[in-house]
PDB file of N, CA and C in Angstrom:
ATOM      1  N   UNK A   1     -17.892  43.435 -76.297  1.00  0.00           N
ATOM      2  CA  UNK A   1     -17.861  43.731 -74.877  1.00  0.00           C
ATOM      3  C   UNK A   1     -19.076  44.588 -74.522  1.00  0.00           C
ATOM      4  N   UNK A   2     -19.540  44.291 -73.497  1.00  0.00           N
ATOM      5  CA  UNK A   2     -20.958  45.221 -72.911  1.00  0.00           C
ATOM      6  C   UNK A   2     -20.664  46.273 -72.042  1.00  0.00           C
ATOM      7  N   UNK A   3     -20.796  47.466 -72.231  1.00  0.00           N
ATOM      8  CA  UNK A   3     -20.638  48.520 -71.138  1.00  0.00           C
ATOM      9  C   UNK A   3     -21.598  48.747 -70.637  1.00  0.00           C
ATOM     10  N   UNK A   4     -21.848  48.949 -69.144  1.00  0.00           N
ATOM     11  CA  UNK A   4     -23.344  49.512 -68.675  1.00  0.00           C
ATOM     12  C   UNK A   4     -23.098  51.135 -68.399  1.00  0.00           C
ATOM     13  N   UNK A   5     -23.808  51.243 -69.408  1.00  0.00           N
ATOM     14  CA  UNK A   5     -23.323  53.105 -69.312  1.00  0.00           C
ATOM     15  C   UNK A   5     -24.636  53.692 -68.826  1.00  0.00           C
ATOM     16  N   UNK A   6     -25.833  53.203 -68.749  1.00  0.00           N
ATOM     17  CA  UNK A   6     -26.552  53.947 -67.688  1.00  0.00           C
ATOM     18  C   UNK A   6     -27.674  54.042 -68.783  1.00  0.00           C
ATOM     19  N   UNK A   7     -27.934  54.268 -69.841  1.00  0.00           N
ATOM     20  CA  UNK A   7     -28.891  54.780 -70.466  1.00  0.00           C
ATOM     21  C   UNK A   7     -30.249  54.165 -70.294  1.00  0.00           C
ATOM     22  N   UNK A   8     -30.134  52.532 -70.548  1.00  0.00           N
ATOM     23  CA  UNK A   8     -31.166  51.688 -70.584  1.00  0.00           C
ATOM     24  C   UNK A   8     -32.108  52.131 -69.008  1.00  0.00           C
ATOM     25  N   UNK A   9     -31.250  52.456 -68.229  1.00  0.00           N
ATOM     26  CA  UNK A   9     -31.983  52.476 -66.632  1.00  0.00           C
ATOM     27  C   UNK A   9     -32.761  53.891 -66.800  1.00  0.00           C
ATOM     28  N   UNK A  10     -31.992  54.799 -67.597  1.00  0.00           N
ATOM     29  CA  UNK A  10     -32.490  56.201 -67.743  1.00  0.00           C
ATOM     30  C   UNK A  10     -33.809  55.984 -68.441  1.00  0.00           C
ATOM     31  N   UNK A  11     -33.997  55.876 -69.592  1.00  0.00           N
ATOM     32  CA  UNK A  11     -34.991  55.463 -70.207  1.00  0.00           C
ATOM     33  C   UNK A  11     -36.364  55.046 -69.936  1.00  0.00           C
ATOM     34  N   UNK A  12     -35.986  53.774 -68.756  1.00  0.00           N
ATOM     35  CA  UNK A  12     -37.082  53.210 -68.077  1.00  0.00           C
ATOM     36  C   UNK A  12     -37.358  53.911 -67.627  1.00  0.00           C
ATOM     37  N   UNK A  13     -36.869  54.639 -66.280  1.00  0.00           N
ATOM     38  CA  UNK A  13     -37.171  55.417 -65.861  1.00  0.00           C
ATOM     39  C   UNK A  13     -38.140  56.442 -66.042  1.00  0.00           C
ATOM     40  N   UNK A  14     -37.700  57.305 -67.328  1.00  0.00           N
ATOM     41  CA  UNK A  14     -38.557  58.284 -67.734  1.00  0.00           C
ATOM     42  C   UNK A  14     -39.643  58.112 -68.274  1.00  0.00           C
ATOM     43  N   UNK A  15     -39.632  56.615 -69.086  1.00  0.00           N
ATOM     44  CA  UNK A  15     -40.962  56.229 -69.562  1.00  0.00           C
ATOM     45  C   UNK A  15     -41.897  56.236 -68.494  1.00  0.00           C
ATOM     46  N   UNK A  16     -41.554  55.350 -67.692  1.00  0.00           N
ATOM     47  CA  UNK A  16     -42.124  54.818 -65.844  1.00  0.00           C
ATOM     48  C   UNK A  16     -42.758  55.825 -65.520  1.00  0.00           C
ATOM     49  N   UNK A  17     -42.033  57.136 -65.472  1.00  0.00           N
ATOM     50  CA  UNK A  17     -42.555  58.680 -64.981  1.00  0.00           C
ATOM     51  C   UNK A  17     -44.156  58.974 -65.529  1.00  0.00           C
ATOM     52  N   UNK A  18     -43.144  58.831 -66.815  1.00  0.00           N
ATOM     53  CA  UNK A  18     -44.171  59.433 -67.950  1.00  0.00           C
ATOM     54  C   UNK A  18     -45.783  58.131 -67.688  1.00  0.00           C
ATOM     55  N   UNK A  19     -45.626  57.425 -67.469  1.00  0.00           N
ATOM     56  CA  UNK A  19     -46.927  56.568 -67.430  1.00  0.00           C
ATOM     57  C   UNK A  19     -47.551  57.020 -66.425  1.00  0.00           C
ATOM     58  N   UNK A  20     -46.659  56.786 -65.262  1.00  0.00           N
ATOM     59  CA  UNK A  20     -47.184  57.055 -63.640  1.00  0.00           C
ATOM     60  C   UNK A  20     -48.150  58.659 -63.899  1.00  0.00           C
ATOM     61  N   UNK A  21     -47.530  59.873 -64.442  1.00  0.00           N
ATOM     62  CA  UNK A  21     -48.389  61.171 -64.622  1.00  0.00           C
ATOM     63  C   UNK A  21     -49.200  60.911 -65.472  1.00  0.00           C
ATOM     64  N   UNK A  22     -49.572  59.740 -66.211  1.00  0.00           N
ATOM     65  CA  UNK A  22     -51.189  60.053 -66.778  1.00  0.00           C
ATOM     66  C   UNK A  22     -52.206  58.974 -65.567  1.00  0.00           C
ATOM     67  N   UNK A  23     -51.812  58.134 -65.011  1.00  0.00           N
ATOM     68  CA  UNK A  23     -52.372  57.397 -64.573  1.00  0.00           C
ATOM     69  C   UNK A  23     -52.795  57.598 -63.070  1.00  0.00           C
ATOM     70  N   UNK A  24     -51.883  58.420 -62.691  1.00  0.00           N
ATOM     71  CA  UNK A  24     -51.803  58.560 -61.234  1.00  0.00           C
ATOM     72  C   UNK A  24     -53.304  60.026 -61.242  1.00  0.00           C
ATOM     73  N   UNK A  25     -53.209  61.084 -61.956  1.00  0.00           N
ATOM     74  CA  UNK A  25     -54.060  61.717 -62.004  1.00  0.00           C
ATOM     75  C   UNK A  25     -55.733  61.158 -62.007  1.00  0.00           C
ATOM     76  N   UNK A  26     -55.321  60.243 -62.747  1.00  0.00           N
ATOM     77  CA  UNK A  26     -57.373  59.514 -62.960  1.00  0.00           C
ATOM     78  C   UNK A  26     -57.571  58.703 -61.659  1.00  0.00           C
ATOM     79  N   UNK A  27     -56.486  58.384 -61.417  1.00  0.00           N
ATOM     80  CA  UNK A  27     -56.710  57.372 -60.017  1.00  0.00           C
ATOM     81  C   UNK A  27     -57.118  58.302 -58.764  1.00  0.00           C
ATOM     82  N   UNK A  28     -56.396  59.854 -58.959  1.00  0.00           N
ATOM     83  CA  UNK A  28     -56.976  60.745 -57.817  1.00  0.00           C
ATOM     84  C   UNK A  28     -58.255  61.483 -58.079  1.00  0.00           C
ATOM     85  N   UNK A  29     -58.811  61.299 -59.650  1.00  0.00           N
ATOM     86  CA  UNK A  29     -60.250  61.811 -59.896  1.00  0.00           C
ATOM     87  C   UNK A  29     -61.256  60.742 -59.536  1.00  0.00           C
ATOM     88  N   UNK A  30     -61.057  59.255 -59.977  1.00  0.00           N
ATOM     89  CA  UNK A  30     -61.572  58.448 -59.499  1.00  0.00           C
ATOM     90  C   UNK A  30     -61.985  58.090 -58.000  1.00  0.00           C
ATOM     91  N   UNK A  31     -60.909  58.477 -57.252  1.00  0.00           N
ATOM     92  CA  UNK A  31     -60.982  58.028 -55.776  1.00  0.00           C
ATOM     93  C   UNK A  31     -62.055  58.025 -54.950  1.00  0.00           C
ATOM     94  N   UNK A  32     -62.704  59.501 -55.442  1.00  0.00           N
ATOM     95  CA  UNK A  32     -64.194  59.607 -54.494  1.00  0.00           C
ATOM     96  C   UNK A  32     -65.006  58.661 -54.502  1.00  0.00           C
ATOM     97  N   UNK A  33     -64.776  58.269 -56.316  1.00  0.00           N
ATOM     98  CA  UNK A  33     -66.127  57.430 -56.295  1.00  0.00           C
ATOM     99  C   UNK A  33     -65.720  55.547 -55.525  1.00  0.00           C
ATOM    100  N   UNK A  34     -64.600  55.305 -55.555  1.00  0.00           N
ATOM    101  CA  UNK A  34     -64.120  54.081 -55.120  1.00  0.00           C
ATOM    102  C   UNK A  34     -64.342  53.922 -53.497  1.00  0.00           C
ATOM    103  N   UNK A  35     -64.041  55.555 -53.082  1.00  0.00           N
ATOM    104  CA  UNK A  35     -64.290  55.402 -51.259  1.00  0.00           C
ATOM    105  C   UNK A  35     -65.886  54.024 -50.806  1.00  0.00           C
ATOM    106  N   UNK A  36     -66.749  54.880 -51.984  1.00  0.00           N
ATOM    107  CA  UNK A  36     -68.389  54.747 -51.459  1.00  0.00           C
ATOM    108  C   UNK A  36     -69.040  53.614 -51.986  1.00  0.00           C
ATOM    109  N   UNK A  37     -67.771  52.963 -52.744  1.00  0.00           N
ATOM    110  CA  UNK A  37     -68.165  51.723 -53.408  1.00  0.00           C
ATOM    111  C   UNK A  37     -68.217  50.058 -53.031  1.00  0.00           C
ATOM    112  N   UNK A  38     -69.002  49.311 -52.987  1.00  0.00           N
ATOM    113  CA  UNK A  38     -69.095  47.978 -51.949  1.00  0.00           C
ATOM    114  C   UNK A  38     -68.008  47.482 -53.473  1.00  0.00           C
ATOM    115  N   UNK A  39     -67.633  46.006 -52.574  1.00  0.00           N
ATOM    116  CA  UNK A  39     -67.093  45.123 -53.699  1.00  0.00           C
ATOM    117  C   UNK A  39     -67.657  44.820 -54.935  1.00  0.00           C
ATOM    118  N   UNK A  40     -69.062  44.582 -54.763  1.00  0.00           N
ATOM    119  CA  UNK A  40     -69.276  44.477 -56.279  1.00  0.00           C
ATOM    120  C   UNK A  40     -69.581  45.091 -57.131  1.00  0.00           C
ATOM    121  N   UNK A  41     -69.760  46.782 -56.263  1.00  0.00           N
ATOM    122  CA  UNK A  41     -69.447  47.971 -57.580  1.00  0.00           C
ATOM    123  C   UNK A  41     -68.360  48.144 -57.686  1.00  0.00           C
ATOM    124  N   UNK A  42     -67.045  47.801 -56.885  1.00  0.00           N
ATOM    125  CA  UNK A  42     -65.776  47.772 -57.197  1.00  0.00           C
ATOM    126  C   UNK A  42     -64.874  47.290 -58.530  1.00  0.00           C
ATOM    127  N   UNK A  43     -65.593  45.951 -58.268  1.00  0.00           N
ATOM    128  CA  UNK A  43     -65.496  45.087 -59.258  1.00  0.00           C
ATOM    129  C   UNK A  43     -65.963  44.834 -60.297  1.00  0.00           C
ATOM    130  N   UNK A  44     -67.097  45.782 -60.629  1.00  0.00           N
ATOM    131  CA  UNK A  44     -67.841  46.401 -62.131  1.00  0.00           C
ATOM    132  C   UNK A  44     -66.718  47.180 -62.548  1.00  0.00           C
ATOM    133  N   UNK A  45     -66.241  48.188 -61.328  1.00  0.00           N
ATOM    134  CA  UNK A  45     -65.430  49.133 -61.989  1.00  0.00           C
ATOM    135  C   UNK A  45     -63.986  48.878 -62.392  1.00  0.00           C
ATOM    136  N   UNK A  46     -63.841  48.055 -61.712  1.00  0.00           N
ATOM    137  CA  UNK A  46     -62.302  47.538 -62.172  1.00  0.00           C
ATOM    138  C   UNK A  46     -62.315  46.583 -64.024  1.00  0.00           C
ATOM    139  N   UNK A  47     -63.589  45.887 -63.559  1.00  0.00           N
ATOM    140  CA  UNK A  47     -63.188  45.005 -64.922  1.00  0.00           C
ATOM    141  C   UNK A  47     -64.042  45.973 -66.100  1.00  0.00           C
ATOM    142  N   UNK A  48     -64.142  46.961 -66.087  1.00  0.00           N
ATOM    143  CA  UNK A  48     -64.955  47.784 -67.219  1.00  0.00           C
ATOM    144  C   UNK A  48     -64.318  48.473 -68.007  1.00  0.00           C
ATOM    145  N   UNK A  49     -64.304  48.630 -68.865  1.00  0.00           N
ATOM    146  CA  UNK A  49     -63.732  49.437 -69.851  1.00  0.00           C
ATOM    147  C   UNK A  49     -62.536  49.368 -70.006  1.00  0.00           C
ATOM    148  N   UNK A  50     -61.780  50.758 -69.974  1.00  0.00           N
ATOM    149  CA  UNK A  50     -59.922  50.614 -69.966  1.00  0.00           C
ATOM    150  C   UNK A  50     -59.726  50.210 -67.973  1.00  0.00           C
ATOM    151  N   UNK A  51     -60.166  50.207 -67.217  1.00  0.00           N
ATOM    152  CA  UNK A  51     -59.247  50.147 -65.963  1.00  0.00           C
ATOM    153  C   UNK A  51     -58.852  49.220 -66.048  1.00  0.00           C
ATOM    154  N   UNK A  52     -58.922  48.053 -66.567  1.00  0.00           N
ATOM    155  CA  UNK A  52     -57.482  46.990 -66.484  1.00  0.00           C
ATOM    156  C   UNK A  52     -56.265  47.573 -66.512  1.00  0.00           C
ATOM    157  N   UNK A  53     -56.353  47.693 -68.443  1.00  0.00           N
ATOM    158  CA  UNK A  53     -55.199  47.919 -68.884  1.00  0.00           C
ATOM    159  C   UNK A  53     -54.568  49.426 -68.001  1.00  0.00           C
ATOM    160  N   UNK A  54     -55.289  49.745 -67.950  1.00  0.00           N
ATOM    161  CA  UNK A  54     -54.695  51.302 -66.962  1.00  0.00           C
ATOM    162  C   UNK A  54     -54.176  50.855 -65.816  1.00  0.00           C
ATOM    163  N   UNK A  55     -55.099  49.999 -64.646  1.00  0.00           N
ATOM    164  CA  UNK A  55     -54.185  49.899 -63.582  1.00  0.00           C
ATOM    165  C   UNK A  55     -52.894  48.898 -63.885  1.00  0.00           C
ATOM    166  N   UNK A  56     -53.052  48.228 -64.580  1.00  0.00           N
ATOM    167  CA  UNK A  56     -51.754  46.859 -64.654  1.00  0.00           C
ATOM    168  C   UNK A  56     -51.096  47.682 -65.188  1.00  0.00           C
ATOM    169  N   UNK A  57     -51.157  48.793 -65.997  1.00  0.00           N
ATOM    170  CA  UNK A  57     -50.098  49.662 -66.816  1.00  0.00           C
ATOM    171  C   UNK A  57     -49.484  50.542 -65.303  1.00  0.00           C
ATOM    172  N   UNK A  58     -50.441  51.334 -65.015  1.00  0.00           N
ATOM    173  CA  UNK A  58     -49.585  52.143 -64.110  1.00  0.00           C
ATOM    174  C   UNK A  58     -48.999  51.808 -62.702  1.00  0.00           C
ATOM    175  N   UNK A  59     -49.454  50.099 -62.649  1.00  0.00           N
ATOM    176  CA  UNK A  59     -48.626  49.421 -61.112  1.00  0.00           C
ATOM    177  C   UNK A  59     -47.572  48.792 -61.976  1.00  0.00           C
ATOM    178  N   UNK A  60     -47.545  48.073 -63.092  1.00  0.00           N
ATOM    179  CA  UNK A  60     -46.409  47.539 -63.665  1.00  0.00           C
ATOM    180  C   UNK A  60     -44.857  49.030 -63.976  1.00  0.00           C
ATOM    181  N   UNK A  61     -45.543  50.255 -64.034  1.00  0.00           N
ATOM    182  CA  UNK A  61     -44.475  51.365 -64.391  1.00  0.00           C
ATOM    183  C   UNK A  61     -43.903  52.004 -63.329  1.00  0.00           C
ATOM    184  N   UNK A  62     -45.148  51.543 -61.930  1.00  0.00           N
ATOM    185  CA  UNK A  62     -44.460  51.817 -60.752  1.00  0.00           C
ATOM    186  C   UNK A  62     -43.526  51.013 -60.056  1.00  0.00           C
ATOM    187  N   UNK A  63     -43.754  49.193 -60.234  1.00  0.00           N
ATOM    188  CA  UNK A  63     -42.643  48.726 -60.508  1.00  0.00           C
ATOM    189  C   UNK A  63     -41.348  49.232 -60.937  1.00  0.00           C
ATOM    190  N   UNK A  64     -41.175  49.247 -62.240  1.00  0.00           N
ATOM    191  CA  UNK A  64     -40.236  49.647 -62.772  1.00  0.00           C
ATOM    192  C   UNK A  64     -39.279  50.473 -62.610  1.00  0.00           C
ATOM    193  N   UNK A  65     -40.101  51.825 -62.071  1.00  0.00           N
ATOM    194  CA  UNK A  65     -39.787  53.198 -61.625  1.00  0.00           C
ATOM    195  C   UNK A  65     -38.873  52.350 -60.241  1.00  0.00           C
ATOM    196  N   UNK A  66     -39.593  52.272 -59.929  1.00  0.00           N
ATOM    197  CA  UNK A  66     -38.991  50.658 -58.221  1.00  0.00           C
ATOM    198  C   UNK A  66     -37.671  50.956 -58.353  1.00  0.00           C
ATOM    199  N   UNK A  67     -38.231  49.664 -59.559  1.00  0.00           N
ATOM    200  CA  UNK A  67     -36.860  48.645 -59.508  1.00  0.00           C
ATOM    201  C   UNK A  67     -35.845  49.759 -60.059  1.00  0.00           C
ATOM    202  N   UNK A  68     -35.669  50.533 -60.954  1.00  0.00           N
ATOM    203  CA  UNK A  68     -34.763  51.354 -61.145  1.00  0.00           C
ATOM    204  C   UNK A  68     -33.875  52.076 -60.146  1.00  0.00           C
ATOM    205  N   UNK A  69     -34.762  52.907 -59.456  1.00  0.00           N
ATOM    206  CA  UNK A  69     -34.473  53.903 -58.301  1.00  0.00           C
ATOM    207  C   UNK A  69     -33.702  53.120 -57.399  1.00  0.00           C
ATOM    208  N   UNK A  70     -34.674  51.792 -56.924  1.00  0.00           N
ATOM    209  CA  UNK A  70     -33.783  50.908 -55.855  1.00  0.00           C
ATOM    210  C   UNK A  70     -32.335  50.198 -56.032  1.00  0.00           C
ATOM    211  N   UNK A  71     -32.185  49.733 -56.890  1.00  0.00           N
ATOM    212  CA  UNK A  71     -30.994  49.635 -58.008  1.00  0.00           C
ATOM    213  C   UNK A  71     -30.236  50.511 -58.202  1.00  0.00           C
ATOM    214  N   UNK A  72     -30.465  51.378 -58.744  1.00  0.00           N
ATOM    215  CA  UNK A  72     -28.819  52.609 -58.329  1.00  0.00           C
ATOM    216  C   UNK A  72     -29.201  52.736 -57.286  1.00  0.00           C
ATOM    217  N   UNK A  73     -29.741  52.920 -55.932  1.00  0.00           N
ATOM    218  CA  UNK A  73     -29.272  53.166 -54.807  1.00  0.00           C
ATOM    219  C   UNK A  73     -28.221  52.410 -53.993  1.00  0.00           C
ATOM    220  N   UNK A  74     -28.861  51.327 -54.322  1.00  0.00           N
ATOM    221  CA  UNK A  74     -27.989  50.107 -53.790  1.00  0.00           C
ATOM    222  C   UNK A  74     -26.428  49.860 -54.303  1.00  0.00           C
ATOM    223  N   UNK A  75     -26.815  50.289 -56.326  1.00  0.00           N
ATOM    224  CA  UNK A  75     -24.979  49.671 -56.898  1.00  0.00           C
ATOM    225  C   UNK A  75     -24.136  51.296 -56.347  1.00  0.00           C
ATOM    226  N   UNK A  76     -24.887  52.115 -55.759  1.00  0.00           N
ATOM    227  CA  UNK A  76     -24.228  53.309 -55.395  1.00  0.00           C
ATOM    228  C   UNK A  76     -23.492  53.064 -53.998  1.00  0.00           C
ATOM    229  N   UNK A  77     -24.286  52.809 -53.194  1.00  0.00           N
ATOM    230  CA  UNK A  77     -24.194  52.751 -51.853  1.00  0.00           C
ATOM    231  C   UNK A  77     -23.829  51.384 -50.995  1.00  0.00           C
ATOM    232  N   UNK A  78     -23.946  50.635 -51.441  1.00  0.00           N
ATOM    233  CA  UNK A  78     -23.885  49.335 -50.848  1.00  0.00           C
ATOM    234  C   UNK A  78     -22.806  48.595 -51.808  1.00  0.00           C
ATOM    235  N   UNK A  79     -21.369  48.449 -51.004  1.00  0.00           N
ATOM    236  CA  UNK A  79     -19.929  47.955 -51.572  1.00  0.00           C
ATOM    237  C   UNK A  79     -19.578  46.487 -51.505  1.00  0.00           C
ATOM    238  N   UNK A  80     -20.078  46.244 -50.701  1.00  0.00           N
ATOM    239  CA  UNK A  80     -19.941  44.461 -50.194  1.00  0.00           C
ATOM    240  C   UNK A  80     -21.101  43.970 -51.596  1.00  0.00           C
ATOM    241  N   UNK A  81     -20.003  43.502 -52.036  1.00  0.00           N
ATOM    242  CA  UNK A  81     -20.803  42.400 -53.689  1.00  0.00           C
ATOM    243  C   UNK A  81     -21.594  41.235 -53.275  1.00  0.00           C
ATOM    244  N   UNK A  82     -21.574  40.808 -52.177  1.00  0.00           N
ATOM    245  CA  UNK A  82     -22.437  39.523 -51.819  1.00  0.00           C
ATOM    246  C   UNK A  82     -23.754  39.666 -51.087  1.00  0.00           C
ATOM    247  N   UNK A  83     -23.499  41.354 -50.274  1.00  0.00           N
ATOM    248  CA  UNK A  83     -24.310  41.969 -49.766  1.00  0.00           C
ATOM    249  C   UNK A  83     -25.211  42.865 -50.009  1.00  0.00           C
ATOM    250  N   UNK A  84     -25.039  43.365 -51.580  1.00  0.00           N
ATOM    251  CA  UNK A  84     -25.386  44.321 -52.979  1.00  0.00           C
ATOM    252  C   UNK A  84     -25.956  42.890 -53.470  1.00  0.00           C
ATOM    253  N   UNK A  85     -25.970  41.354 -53.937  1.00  0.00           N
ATOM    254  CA  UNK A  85     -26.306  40.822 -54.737  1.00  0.00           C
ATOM    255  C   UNK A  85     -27.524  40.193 -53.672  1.00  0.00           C
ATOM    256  N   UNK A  86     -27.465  39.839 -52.269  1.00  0.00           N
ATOM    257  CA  UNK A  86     -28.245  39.608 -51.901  1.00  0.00           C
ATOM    258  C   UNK A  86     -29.830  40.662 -51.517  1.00  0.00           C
ATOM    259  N   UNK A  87     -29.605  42.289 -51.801  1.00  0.00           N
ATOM    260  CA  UNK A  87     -30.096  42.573 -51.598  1.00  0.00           C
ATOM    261  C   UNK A  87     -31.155  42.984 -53.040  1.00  0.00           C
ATOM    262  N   UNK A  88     -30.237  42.994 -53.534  1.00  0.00           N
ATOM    263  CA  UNK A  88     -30.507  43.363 -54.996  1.00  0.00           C
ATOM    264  C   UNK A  88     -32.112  42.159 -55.520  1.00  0.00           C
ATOM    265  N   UNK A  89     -31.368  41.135 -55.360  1.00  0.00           N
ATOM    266  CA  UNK A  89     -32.524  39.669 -55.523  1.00  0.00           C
ATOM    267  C   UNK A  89     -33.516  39.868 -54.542  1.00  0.00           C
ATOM    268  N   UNK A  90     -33.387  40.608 -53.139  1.00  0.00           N
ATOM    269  CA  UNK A  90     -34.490  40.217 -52.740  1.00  0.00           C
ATOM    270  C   UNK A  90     -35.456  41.053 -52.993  1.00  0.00           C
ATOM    271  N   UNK A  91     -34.754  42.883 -53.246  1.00  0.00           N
ATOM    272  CA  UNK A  91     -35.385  43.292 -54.462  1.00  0.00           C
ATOM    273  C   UNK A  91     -36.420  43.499 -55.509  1.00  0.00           C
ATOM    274  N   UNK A  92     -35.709  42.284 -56.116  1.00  0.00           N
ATOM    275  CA  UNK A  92     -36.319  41.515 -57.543  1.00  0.00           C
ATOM    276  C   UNK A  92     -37.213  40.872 -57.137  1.00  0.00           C
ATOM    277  N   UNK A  93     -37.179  40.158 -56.237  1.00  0.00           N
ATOM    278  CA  UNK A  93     -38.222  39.301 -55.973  1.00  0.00           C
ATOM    279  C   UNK A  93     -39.671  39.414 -55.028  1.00  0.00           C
ATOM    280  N   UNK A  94     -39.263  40.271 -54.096  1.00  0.00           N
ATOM    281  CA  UNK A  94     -40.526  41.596 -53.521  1.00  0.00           C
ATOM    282  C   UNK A  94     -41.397  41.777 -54.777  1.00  0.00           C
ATOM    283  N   UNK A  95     -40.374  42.714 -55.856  1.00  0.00           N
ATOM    284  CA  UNK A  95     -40.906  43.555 -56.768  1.00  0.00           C
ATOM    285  C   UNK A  95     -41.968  42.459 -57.792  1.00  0.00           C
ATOM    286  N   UNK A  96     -41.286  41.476 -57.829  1.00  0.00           N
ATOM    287  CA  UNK A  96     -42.035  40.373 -59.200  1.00  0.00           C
ATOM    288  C   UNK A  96     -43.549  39.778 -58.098  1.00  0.00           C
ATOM    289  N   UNK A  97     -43.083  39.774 -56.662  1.00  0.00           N
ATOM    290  CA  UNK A  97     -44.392  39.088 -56.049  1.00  0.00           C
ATOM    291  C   UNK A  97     -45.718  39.920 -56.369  1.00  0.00           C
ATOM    292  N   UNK A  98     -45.223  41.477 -55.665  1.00  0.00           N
ATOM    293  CA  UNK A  98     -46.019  42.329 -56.114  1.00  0.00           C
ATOM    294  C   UNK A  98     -46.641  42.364 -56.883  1.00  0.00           C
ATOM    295  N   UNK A  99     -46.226  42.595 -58.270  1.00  0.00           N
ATOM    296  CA  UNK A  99     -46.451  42.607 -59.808  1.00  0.00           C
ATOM    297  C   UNK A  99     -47.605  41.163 -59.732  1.00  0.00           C
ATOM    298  N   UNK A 100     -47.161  40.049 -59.519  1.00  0.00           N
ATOM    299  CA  UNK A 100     -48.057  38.810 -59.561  1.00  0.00           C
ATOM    300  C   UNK A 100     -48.974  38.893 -58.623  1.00  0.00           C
ATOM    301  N   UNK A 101     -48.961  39.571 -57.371  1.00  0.00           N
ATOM    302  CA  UNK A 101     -49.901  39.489 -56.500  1.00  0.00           C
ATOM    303  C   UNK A 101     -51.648  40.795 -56.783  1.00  0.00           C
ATOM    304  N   UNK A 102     -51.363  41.560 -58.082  1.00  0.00           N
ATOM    305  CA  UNK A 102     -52.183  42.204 -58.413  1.00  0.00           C
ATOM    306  C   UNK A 102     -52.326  42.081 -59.755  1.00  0.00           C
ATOM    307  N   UNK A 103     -51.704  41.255 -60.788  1.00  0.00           N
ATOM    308  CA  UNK A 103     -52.206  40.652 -61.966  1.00  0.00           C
ATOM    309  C   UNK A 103     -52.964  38.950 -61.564  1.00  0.00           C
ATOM    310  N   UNK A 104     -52.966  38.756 -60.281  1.00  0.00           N
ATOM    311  CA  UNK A 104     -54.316  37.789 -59.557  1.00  0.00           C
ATOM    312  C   UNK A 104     -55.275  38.193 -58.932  1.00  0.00           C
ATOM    313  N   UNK A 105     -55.258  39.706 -58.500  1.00  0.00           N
ATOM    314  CA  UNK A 105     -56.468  40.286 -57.541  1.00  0.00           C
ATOM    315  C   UNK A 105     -57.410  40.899 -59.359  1.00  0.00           C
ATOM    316  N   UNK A 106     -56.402  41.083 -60.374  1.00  0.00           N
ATOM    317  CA  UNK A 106     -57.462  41.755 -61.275  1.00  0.00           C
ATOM    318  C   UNK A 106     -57.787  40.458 -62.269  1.00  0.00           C
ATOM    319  N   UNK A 107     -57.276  39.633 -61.804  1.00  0.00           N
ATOM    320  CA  UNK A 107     -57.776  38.193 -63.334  1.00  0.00           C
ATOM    321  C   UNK A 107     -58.951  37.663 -62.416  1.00  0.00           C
ATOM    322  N   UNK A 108     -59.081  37.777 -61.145  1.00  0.00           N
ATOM    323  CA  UNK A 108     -60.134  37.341 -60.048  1.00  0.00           C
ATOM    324  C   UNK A 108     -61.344  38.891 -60.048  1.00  0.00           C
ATOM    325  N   UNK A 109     -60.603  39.511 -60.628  1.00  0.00           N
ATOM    326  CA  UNK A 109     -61.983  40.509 -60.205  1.00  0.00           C
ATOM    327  C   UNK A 109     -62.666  40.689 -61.572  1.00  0.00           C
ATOM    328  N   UNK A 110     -62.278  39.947 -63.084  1.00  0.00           N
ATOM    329  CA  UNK A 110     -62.910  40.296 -64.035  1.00  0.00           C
ATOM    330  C   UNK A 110     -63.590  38.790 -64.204  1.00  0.00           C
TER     331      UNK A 110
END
């Protein structure tokens, strides 16, 4: 039998955190230089070095962080099961466009 006792959501969560505070900091040291930058120094800077893996890491954990938070809000607050499942999916599916709609802006910018 499966119990959902909460942990797995906890977990994510904190990992999610934990990514978002290393990533979110370089993104606010970086910023100056991104203001003053045309597209195709943009796009040096995106496909260079670690900023891939850094930004797809720290938008994929902000996802996550998302989908977590939004998810117990909803199995908390929202009682109608058809109205919790419809919201829940649409959700999921915001969240996955997202996720796909910037693992195509960075496979196009390298």
């Amino acid at each position: 039998m499966f119990v959902l006792t909460g942990m797995r959501a906890w977990v994510v969560q904190r990992f999610s955190a934990i990514v978002l505070l290393l990533v979110v900091p370089w993104l606010f040291i970086s910023s100056p230089q991104i203001n003053t930058m045309n597209y195709e120094e943009w796009r040096l800077w995106v496909s260079g070095g670690f900023n891939p893996p850094l930004i797809m890491g720290g938008f994929t954990a902000l996802l996550f962080h998302l989908w977590v938070g939004i998810r117990d809000v909803l199995l908390d607050y929202v009682r109608h099961r058809l109205l919790r499942l419809l919201l829940l999916g649409s959700v999921a599916v915001l969240l996955f466009w997202l996720g796909l709609w910037l693992a195509l802006i960075l496979l196009r910018a390298l």
